[in-house]
N, C-alpha and C. Protein backbone atom coordinates (compact mmCIF):
# COMPACT_ATOMS: atom_id res chain seq x y z
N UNK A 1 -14.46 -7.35 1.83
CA UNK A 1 -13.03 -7.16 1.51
C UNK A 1 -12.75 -5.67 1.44
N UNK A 2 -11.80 -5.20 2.16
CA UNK A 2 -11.22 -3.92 2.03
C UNK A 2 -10.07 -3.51 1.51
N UNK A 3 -9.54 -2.55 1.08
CA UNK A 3 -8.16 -2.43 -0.08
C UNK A 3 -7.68 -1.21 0.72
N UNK A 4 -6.14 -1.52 0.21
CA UNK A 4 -5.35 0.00 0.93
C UNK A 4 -4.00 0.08 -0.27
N UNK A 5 -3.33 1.04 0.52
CA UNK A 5 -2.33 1.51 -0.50
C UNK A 5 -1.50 1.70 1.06
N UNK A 6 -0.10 1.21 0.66
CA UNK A 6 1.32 1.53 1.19
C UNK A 6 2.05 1.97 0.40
N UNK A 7 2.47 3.55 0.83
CA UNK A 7 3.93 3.44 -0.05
C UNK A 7 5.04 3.71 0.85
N UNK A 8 5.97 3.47 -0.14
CA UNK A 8 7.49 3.40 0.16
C UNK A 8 8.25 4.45 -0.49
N UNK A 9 9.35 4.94 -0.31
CA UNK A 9 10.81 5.37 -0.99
C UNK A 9 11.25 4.11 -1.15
N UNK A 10 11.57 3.95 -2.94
CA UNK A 10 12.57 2.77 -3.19
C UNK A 10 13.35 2.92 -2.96
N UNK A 11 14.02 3.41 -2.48
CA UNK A 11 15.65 3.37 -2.31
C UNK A 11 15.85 3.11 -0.42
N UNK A 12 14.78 3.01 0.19
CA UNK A 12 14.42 2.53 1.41
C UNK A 12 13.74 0.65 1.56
N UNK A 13 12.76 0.64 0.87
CA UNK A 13 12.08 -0.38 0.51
C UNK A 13 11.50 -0.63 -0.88
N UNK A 14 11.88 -1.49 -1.60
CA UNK A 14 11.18 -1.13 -3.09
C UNK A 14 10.43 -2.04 -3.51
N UNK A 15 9.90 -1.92 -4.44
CA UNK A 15 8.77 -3.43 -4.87
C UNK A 15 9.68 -4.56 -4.79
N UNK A 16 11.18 -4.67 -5.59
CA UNK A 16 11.65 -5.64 -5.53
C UNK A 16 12.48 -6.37 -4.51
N UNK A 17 12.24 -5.49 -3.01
CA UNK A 17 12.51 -6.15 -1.59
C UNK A 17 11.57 -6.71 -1.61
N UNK A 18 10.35 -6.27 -1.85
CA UNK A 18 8.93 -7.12 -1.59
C UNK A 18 8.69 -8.43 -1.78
N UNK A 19 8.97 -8.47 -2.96
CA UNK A 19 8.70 -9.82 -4.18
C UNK A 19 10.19 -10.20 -3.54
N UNK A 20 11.28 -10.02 -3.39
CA UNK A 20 12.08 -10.97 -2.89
C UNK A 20 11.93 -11.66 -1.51
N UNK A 21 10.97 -10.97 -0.56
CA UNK A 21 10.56 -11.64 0.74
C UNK A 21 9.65 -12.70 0.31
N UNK A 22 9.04 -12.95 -0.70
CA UNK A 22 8.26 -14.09 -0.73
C UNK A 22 6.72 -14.00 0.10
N UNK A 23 6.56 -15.69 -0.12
CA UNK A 23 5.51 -15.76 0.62
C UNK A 23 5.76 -15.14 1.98
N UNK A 24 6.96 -15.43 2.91
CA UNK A 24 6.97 -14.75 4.48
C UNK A 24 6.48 -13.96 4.33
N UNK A 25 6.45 -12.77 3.36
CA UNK A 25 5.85 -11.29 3.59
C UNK A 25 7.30 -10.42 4.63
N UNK A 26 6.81 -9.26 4.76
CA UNK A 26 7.54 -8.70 5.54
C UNK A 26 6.85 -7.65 6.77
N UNK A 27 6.66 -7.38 7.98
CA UNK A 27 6.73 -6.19 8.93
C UNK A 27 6.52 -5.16 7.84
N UNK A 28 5.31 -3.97 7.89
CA UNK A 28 5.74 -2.59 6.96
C UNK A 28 5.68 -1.75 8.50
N UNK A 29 7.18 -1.84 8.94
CA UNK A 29 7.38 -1.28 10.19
C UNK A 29 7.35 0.13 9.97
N UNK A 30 7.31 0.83 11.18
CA UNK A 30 8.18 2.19 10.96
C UNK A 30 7.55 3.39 11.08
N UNK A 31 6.16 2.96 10.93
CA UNK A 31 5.16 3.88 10.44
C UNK A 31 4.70 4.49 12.15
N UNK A 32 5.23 5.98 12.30
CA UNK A 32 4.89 6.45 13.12
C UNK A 32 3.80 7.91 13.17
N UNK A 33 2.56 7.71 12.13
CA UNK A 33 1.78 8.89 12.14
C UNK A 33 0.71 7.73 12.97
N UNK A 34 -0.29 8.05 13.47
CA UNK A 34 -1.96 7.72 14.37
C UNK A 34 -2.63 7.50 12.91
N UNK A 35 -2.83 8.33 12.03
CA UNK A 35 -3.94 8.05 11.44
C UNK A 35 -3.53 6.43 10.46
N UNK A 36 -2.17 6.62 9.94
CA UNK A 36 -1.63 5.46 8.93
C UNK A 36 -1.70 4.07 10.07
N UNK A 37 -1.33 4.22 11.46
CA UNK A 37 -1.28 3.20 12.25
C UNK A 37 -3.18 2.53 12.73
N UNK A 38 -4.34 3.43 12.87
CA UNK A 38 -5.29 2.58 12.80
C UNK A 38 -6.06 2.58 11.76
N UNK A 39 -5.58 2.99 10.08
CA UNK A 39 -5.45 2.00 9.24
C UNK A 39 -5.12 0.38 9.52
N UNK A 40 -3.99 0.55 9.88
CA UNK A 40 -3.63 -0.91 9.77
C UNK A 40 -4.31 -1.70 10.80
N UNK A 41 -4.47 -0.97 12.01
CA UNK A 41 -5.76 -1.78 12.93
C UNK A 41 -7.06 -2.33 12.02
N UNK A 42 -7.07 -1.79 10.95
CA UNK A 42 -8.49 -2.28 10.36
C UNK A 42 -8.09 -3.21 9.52
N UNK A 43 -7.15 -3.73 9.06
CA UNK A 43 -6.72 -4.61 7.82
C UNK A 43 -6.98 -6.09 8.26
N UNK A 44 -7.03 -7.15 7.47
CA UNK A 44 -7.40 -8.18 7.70
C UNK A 44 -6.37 -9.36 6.87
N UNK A 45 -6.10 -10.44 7.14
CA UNK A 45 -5.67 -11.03 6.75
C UNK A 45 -6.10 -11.31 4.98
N UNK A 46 -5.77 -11.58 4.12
CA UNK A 46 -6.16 -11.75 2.80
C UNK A 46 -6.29 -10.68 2.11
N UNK A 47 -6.64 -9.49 2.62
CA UNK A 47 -6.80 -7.91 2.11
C UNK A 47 -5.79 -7.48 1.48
N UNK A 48 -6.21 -6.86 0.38
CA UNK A 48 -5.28 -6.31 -0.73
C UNK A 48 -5.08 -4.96 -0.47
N UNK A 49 -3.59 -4.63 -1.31
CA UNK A 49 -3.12 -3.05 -1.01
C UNK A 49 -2.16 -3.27 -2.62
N UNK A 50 -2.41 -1.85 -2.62
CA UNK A 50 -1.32 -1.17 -3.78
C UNK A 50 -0.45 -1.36 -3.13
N UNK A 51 1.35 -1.38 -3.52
CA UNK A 51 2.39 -0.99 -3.58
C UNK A 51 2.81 0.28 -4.15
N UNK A 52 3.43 1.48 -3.45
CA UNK A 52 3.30 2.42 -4.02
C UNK A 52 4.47 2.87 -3.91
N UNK A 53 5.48 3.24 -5.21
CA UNK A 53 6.60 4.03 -4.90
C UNK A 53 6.63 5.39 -4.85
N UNK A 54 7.19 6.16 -3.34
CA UNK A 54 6.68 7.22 -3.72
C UNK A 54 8.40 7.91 -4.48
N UNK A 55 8.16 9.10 -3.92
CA UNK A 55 9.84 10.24 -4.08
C UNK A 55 9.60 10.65 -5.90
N UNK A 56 10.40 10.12 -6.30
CA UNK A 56 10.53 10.56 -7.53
C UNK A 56 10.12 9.68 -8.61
N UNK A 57 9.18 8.31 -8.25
CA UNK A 57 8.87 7.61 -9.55
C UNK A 57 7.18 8.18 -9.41
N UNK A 58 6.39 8.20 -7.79
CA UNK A 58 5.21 8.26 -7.84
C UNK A 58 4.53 7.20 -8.54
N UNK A 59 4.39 6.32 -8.43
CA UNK A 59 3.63 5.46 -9.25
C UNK A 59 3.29 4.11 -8.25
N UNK A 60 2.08 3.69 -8.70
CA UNK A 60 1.89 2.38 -8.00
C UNK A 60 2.47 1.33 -9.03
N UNK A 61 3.01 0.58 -8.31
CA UNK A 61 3.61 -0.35 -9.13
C UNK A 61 3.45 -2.15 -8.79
N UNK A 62 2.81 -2.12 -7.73
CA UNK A 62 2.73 -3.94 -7.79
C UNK A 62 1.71 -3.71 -6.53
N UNK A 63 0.62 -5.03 -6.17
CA UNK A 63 -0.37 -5.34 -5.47
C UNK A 63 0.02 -6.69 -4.27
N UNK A 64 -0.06 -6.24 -3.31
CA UNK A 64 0.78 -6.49 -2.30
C UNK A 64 -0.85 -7.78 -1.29
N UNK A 65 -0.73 -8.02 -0.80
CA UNK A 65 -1.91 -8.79 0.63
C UNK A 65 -1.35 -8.77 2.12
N UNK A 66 -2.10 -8.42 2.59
CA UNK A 66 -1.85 -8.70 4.41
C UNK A 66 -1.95 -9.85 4.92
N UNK A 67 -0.77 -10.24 5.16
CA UNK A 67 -0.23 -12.02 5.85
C UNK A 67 -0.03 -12.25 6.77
N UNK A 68 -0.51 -11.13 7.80
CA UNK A 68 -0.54 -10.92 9.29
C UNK A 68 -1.26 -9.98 9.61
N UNK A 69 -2.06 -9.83 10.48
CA UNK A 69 -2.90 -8.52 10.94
C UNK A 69 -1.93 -7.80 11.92
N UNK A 70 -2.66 -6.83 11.99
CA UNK A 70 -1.41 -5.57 13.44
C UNK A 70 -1.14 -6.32 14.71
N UNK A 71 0.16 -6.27 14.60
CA UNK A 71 0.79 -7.04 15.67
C UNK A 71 1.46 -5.56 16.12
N UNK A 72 2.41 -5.94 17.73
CA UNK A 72 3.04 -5.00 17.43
C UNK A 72 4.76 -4.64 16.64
N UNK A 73 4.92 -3.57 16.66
CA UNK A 73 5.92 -3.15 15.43
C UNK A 73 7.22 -3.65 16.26
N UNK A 74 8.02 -3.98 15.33
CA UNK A 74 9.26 -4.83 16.09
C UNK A 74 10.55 -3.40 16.02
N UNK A 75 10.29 -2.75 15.50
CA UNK A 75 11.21 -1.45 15.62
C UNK A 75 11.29 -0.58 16.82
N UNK A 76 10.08 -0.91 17.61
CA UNK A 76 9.58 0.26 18.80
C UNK A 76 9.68 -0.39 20.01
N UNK A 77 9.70 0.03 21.26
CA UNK A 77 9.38 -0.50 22.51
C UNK A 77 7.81 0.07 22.93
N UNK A 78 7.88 1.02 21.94
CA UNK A 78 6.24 1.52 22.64
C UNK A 78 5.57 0.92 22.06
N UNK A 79 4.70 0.22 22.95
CA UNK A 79 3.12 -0.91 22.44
C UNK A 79 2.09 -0.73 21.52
N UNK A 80 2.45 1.19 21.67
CA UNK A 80 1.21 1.75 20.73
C UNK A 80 1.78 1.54 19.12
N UNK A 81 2.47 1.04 19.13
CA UNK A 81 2.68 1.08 17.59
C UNK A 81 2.46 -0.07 17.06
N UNK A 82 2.08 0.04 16.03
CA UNK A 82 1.86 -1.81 15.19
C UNK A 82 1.98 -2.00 13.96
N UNK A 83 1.54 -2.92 13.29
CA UNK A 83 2.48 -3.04 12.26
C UNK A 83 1.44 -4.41 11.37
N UNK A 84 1.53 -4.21 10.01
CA UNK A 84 0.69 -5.04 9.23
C UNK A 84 2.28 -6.30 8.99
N UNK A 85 1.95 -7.34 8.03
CA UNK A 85 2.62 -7.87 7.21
C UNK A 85 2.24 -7.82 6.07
N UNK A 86 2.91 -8.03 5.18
CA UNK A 86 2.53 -7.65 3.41
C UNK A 86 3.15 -8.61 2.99
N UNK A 87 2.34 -9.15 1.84
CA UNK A 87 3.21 -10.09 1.00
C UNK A 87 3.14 -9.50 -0.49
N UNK A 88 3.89 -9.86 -1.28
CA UNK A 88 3.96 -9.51 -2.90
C UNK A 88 2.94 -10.21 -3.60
N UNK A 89 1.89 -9.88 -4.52
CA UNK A 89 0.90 -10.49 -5.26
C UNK A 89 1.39 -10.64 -6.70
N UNK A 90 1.31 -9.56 -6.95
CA UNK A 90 1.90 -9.40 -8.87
C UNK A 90 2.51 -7.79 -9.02
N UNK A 91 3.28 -7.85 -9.72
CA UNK A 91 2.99 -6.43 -10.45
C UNK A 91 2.26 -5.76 -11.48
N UNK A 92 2.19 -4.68 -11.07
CA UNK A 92 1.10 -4.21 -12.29
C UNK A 92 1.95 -4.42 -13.69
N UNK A 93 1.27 -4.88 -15.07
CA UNK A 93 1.82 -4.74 -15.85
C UNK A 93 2.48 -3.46 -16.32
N UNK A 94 1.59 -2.43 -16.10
CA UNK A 94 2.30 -1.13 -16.44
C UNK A 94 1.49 -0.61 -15.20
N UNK A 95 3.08 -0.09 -14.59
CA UNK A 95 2.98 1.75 -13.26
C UNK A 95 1.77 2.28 -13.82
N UNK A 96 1.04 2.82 -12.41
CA UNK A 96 0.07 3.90 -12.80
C UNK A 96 0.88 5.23 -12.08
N UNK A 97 1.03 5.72 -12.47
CA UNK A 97 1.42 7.30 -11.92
C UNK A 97 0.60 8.16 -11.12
N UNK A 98 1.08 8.65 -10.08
CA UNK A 98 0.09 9.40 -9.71
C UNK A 98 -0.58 11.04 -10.59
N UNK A 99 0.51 11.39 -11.63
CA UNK A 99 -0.25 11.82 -12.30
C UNK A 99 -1.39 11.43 -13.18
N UNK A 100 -1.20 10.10 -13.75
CA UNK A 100 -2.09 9.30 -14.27
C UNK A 100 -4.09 9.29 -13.30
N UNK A 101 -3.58 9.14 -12.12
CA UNK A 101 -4.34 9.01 -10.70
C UNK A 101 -5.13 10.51 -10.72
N UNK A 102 -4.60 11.61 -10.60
CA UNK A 102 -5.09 12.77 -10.63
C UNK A 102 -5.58 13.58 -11.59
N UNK A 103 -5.44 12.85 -13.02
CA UNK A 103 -6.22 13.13 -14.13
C UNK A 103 -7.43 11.98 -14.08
N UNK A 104 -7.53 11.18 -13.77
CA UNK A 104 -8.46 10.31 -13.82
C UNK A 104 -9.89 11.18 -12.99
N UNK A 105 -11.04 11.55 -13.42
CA UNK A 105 -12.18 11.85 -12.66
C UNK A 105 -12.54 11.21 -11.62
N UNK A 106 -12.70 9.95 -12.30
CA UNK A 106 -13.42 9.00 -11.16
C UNK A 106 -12.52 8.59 -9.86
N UNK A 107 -11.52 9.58 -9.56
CA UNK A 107 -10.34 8.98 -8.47
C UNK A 107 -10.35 10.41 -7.77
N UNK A 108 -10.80 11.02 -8.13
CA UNK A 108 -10.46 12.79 -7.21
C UNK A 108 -10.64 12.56 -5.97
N UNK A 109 -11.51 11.87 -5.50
CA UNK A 109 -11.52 11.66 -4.27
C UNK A 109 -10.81 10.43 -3.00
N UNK A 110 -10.11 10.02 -4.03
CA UNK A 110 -9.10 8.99 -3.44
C UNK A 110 -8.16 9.59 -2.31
N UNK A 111 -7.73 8.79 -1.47
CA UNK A 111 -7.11 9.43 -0.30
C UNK A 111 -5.62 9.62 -1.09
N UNK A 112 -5.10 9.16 -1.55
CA UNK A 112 -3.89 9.62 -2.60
C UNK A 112 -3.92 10.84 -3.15
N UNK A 113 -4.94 10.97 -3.51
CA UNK A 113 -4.88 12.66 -4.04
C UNK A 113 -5.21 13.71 -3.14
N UNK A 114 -5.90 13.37 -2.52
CA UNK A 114 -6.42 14.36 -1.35
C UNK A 114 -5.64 14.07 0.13
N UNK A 115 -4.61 13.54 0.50
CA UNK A 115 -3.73 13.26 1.41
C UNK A 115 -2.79 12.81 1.25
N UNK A 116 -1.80 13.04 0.22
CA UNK A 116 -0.68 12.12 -0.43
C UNK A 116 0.39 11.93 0.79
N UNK A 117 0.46 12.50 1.39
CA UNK A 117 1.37 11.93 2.76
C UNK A 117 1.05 10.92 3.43
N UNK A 118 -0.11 10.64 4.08
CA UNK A 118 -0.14 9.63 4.40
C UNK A 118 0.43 8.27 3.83
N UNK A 119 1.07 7.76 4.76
CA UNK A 119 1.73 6.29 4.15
C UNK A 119 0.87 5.06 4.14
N UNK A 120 0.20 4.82 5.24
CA UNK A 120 -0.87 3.62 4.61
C UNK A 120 -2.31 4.64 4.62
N UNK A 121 -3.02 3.51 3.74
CA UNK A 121 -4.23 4.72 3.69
C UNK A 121 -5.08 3.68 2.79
N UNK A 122 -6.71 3.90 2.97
CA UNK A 122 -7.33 2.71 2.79
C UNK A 122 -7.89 3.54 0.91
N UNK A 123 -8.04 2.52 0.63
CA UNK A 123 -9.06 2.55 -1.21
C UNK A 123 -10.10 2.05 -0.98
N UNK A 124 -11.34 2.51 -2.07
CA UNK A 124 -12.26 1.93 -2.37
C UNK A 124 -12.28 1.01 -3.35
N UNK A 125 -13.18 0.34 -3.04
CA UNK A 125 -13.24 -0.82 -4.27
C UNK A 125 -13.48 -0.16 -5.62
N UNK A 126 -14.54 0.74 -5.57
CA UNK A 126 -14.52 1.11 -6.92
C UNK A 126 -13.27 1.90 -7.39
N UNK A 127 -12.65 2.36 -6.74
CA UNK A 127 -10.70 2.67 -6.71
C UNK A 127 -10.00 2.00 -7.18
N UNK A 128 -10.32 0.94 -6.33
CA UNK A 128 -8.91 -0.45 -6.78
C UNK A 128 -9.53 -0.72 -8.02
N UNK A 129 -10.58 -1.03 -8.71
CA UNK A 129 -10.90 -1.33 -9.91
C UNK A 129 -10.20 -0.55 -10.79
N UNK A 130 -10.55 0.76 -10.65
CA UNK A 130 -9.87 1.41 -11.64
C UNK A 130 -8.69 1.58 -11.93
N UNK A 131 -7.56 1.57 -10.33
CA UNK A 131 -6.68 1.57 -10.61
C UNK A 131 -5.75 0.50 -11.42
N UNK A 132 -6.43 -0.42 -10.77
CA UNK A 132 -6.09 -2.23 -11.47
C UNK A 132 -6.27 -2.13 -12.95
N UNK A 133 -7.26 -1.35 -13.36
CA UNK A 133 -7.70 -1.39 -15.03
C UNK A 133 -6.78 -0.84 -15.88
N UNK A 134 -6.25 0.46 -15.34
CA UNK A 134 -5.41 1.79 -15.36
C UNK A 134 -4.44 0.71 -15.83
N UNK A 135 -3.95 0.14 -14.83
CA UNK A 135 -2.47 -0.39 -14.85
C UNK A 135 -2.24 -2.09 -15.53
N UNK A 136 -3.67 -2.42 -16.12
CA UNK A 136 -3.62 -4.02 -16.88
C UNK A 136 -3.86 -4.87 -15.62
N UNK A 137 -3.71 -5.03 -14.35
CA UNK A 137 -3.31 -5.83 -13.58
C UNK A 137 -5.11 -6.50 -13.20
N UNK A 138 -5.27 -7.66 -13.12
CA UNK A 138 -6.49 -8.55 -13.09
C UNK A 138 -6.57 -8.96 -11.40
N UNK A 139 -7.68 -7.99 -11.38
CA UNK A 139 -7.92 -8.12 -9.80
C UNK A 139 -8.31 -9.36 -9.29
């Protein structure tokens, strides 16, 4: 099993578009960097990801699954682009912040801290643990 992190601008897409798509899940279209796009070439059906708001809350806030593997992206005509589906899992009981994230030791090396631009971007398990712990949420 492998774990990732997507984030968003809420005021574009927010946790609670998420959780209102339901089981369908939704396309996390749009995404036009190479490195965030074969991320998602590696994702698998059942695989877990943070939800991450970025802009001005920074915080992960709910745990999302892939309900489709990379298809391609329905926004583009170019083939090279593709695109996961996500569905809503839970929310974390309590946001972890990414300041929260960057005081934490055992996370310095998380691709969040050390590449915060990137929009999808994969975690480690021993990551997602912590972050899951961080934030109450029962992996």
């Amino acid at each position: 099993m492998h774990y990732w992190l997507f984030k968003s601008e809420p005021n574009t897409w927010s946790w609670d578009d998420q959780v209102a798509r339901g089981d369908a899940g939704e396309e996390w279209d749009g995404v036009r960097n190479y490195q965030a796009r074969n991320v998602m070439r590696q994702m698998a059906i059942g695989e877990r990801g943070f939800f991450y708001h970025s802009q001005a809350e920074k915080a992960v806030v709910g745990v999302v699954e892939v309900c489709a593997e990379a298809h391609p992206d329905s926004t583009t005509d170019d083939p090279g682009w593709v695109c996961v589906d996500i569905k809503a899992v839970g929310a974390l009981p309590r946001p972890v912040t990414l300041a929260e994230i960057k005081a934490e030791p055992r996370l310095s090396d998380m691709a969040l801290v050390r590449n915060p631009r990137l929009s999808v971007q994969p975690v480690t398990e021993e990551e997602w643990r912590i972050v899951c712990g961080m934030g109450g949420f029962s992996a």
